[in-house]
N, C-alpha and C. Protein backbone atom coordinates (compact mmCIF):
# COMPACT_ATOMS: atom_id res chain seq x y z
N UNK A 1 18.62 7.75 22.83
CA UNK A 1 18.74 7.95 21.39
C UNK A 1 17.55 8.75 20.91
N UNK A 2 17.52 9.92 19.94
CA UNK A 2 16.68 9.99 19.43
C UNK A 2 16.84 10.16 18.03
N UNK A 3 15.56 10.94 17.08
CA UNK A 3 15.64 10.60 15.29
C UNK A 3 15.33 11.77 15.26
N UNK A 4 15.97 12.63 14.32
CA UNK A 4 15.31 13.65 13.70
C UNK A 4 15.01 13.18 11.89
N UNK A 5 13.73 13.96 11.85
CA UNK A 5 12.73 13.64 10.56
C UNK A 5 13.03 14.47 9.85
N UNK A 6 13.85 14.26 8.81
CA UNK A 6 13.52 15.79 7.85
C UNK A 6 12.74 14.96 6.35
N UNK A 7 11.41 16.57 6.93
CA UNK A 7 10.34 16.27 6.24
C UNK A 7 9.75 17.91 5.20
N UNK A 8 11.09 18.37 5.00
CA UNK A 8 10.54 19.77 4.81
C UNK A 8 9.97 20.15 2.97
N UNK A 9 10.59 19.51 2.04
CA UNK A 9 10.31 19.80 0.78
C UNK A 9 8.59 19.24 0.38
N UNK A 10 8.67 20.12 -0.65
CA UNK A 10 7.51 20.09 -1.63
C UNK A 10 7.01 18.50 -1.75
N UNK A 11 8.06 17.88 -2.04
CA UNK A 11 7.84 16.70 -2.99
C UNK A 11 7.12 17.14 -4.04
N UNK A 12 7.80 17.83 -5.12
CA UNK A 12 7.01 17.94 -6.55
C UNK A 12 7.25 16.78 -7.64
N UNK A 13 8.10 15.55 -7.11
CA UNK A 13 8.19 14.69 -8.18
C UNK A 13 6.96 13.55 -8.03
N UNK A 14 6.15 13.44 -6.77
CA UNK A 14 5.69 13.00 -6.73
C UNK A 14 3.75 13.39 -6.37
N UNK A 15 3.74 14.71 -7.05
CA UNK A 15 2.75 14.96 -7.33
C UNK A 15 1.95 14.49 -8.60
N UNK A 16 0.73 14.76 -8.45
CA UNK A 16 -0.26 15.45 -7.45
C UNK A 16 -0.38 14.81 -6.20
N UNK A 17 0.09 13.42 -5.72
CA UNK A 17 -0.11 12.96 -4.44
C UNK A 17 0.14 14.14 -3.57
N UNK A 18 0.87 14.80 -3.62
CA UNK A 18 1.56 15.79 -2.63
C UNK A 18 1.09 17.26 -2.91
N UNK A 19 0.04 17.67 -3.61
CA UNK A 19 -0.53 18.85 -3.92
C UNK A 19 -0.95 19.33 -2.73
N UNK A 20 -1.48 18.46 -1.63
CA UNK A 20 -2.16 18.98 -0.34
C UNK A 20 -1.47 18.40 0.95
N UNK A 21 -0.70 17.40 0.37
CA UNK A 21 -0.04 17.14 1.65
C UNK A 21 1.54 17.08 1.70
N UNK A 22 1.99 17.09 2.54
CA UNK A 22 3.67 16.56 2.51
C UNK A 22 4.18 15.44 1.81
N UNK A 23 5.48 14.83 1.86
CA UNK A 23 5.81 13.92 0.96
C UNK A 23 5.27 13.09 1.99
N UNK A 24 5.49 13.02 3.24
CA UNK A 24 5.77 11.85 4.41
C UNK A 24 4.02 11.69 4.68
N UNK A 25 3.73 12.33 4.49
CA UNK A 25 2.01 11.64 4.31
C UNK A 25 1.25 11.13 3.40
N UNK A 26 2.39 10.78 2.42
CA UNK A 26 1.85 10.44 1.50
C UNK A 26 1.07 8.67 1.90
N UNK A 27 0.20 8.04 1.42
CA UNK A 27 -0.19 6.82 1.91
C UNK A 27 1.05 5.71 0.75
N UNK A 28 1.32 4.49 1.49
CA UNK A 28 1.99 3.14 1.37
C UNK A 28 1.15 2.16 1.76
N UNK A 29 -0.04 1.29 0.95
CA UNK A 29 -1.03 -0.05 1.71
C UNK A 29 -1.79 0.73 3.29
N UNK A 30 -2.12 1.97 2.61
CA UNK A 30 -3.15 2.56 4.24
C UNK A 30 -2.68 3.13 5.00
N UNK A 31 -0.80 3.45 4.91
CA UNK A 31 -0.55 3.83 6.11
C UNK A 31 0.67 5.29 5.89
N UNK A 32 0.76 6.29 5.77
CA UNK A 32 1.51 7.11 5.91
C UNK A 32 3.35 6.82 6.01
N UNK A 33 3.98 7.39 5.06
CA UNK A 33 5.28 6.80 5.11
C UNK A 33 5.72 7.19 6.76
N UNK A 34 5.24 8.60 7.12
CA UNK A 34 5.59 8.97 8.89
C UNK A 34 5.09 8.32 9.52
N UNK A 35 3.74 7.87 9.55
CA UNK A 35 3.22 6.83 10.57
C UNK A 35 4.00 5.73 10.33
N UNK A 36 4.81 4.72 9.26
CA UNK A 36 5.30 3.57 8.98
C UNK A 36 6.80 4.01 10.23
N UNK A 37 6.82 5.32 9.86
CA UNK A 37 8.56 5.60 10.54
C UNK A 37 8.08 5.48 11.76
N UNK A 38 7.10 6.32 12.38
CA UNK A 38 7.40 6.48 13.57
C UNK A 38 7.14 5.34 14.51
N UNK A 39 6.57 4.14 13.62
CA UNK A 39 5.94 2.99 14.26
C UNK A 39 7.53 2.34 14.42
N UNK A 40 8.44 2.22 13.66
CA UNK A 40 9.43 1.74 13.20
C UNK A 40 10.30 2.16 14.64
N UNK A 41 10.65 3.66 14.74
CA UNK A 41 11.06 3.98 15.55
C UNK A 41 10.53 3.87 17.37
N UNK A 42 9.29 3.63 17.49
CA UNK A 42 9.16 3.40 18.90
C UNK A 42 9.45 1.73 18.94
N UNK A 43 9.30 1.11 17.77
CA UNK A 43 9.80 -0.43 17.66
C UNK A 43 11.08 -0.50 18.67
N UNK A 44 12.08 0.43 18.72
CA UNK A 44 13.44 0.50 18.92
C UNK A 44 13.25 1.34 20.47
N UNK A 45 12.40 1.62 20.90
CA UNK A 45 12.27 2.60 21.65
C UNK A 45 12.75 3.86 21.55
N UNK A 46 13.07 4.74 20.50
CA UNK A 46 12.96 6.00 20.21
C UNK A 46 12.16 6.64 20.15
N UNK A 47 11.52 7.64 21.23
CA UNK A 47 10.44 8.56 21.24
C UNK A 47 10.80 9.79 21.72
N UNK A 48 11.69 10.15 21.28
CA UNK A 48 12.48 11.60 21.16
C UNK A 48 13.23 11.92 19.47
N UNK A 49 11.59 12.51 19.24
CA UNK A 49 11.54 12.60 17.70
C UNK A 49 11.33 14.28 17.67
N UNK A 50 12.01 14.48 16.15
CA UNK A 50 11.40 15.43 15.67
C UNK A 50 11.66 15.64 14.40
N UNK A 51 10.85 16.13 14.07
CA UNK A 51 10.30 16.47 12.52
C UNK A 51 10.93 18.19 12.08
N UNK A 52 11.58 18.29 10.94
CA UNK A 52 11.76 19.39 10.50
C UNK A 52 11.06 19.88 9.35
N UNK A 53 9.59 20.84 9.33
CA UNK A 53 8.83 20.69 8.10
C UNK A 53 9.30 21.78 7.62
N UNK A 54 8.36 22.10 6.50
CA UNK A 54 8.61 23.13 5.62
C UNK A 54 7.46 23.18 4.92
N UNK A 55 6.65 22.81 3.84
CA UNK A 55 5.95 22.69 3.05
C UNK A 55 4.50 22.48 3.54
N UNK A 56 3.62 23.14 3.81
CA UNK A 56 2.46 22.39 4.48
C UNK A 56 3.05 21.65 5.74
N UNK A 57 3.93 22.77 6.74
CA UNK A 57 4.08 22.24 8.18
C UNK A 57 3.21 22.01 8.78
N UNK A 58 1.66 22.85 9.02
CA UNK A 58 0.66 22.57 10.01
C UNK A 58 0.05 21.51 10.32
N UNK A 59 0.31 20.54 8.68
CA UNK A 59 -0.52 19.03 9.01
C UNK A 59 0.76 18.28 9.67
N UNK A 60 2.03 18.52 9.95
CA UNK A 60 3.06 17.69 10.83
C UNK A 60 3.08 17.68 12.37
N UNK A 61 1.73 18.91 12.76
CA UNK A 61 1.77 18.74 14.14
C UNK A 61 1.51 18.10 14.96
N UNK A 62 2.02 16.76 15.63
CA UNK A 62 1.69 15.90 16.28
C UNK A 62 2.14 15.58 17.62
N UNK A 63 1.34 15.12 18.58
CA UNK A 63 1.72 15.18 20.34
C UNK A 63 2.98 14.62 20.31
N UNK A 64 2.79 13.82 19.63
CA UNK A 64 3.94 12.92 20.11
C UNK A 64 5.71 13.06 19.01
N UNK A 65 5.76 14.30 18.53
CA UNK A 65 7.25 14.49 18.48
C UNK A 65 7.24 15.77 18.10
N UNK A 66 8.62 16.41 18.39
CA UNK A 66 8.77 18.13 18.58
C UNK A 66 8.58 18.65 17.11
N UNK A 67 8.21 19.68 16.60
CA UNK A 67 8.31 20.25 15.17
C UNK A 67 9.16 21.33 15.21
N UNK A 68 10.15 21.05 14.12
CA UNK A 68 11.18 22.66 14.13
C UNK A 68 10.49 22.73 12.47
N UNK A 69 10.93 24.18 12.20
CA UNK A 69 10.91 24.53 11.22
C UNK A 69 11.80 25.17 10.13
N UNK A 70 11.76 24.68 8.62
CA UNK A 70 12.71 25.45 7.74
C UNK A 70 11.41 26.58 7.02
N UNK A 71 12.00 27.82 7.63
CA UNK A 71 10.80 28.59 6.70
C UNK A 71 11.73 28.78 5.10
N UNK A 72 12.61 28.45 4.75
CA UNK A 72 13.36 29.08 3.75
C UNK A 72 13.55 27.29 2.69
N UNK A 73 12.51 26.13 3.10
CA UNK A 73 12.43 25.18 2.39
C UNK A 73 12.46 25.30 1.04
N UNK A 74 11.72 25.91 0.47
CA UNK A 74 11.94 26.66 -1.23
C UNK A 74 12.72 26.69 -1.93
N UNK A 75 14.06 27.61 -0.96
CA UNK A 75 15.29 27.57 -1.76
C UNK A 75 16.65 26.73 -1.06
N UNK A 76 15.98 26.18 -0.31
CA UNK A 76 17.01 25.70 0.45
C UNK A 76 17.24 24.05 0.35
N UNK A 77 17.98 23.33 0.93
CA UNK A 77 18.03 21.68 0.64
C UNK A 77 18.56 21.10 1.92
N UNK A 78 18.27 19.62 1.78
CA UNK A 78 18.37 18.89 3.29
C UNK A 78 18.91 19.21 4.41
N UNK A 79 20.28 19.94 3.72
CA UNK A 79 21.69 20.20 4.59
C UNK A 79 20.84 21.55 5.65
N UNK A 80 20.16 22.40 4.87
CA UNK A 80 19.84 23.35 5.80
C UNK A 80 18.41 23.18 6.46
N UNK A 81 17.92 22.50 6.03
CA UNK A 81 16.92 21.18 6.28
C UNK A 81 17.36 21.28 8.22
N UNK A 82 18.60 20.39 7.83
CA UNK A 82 19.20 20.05 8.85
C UNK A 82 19.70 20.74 10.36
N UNK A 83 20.28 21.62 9.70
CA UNK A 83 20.10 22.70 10.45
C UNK A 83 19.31 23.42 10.97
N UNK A 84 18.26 23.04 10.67
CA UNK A 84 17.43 24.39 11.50
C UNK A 84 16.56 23.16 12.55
N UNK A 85 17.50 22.08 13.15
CA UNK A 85 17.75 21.50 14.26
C UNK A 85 18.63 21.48 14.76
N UNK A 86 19.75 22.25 14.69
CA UNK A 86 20.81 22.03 15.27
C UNK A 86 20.75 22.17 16.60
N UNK A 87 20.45 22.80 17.28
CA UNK A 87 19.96 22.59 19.04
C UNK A 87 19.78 20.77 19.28
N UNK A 88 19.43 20.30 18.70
CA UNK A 88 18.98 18.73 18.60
C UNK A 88 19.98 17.76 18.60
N UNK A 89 21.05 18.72 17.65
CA UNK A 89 22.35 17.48 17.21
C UNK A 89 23.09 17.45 18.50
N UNK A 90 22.59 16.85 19.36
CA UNK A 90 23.81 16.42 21.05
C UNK A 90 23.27 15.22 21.30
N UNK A 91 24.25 14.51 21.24
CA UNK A 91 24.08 12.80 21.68
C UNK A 91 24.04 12.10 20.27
N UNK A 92 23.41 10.49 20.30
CA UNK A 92 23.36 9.87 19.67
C UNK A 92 22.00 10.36 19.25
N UNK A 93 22.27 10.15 18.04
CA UNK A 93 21.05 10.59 17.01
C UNK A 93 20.75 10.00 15.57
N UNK A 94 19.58 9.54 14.98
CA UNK A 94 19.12 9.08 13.77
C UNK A 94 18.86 10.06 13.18
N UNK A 95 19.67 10.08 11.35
CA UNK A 95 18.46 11.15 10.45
C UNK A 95 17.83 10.73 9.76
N UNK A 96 17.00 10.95 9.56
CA UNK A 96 15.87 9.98 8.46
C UNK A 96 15.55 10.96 7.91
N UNK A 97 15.19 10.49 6.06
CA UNK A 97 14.33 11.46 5.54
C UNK A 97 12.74 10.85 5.80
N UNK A 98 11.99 11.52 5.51
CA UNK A 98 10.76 11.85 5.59
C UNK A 98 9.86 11.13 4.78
N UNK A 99 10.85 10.34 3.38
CA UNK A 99 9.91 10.00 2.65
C UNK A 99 10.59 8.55 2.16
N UNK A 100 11.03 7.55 3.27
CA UNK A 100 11.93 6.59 3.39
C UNK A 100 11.20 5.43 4.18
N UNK A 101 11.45 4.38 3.42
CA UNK A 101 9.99 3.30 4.55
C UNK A 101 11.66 1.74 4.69
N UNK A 102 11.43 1.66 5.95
CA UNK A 102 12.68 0.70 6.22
C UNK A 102 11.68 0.12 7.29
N UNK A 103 12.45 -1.11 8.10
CA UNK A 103 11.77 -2.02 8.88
C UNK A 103 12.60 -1.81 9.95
N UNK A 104 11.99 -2.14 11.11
CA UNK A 104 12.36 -2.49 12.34
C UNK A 104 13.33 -3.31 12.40
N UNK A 105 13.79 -4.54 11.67
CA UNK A 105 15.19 -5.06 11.09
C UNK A 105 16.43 -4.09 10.68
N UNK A 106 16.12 -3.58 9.87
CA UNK A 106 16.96 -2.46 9.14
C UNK A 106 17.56 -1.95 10.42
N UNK A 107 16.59 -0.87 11.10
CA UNK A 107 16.90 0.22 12.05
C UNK A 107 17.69 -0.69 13.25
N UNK A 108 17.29 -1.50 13.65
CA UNK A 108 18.26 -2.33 14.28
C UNK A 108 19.82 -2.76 14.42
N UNK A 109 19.74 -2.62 12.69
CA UNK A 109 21.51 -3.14 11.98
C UNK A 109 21.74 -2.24 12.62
């Protein structure tokens, strides 16, 4: 199984938190809504992740899951978000947005 992250918009509703960073880094009690996911997700053993950024992609680069990119995030929305993983969509697969905090219960159901 793996999850793809789409993490590509501005988040302008929730600025200024997001003036310098992505939505998914935004902090929740210390901890990054992506760090909460991805903790969530190796909970389950999913570690065939990837992240689709857009907005301040360079701070999403991390060892541990692939980065695709939407360069056209601006005018574009989830759906094409989505797409610009499509190489990815084979097999069983999770989508998560980026700026979504669920539990290791949840992901389980």
């Amino acid at each position: 199984m793996k999850a793809i992250i789409l993490a590509a918009g501005t988040g302008s509703r929730l600025y200024p938190y997001t003036k310098d960073k992505p939505k998914c880094l935004v902090e929740l009690k210390g901890m990054s809504l992506l760090e909460r996911q991805l903790k969530v997700l190796k909970g389950q053993d999913i570690n065939d992740v990837t992240i689709i950024a857009g907005y301040l992609a360079n701070m999403l680069v991390l060892p541990e899951v692939k980065l695709r990119i939407n360069d056209r995030y601006r005018t574009t929305n989830m759906v094409w978000t989505l797409f610009s993983a499509e190489e990815d969509l084979v097999g069983e697969c999770i989508i998560a947005y980026g700026d979504i905090v669920y539990s290791l219960d949840i992901l389980s159901k």
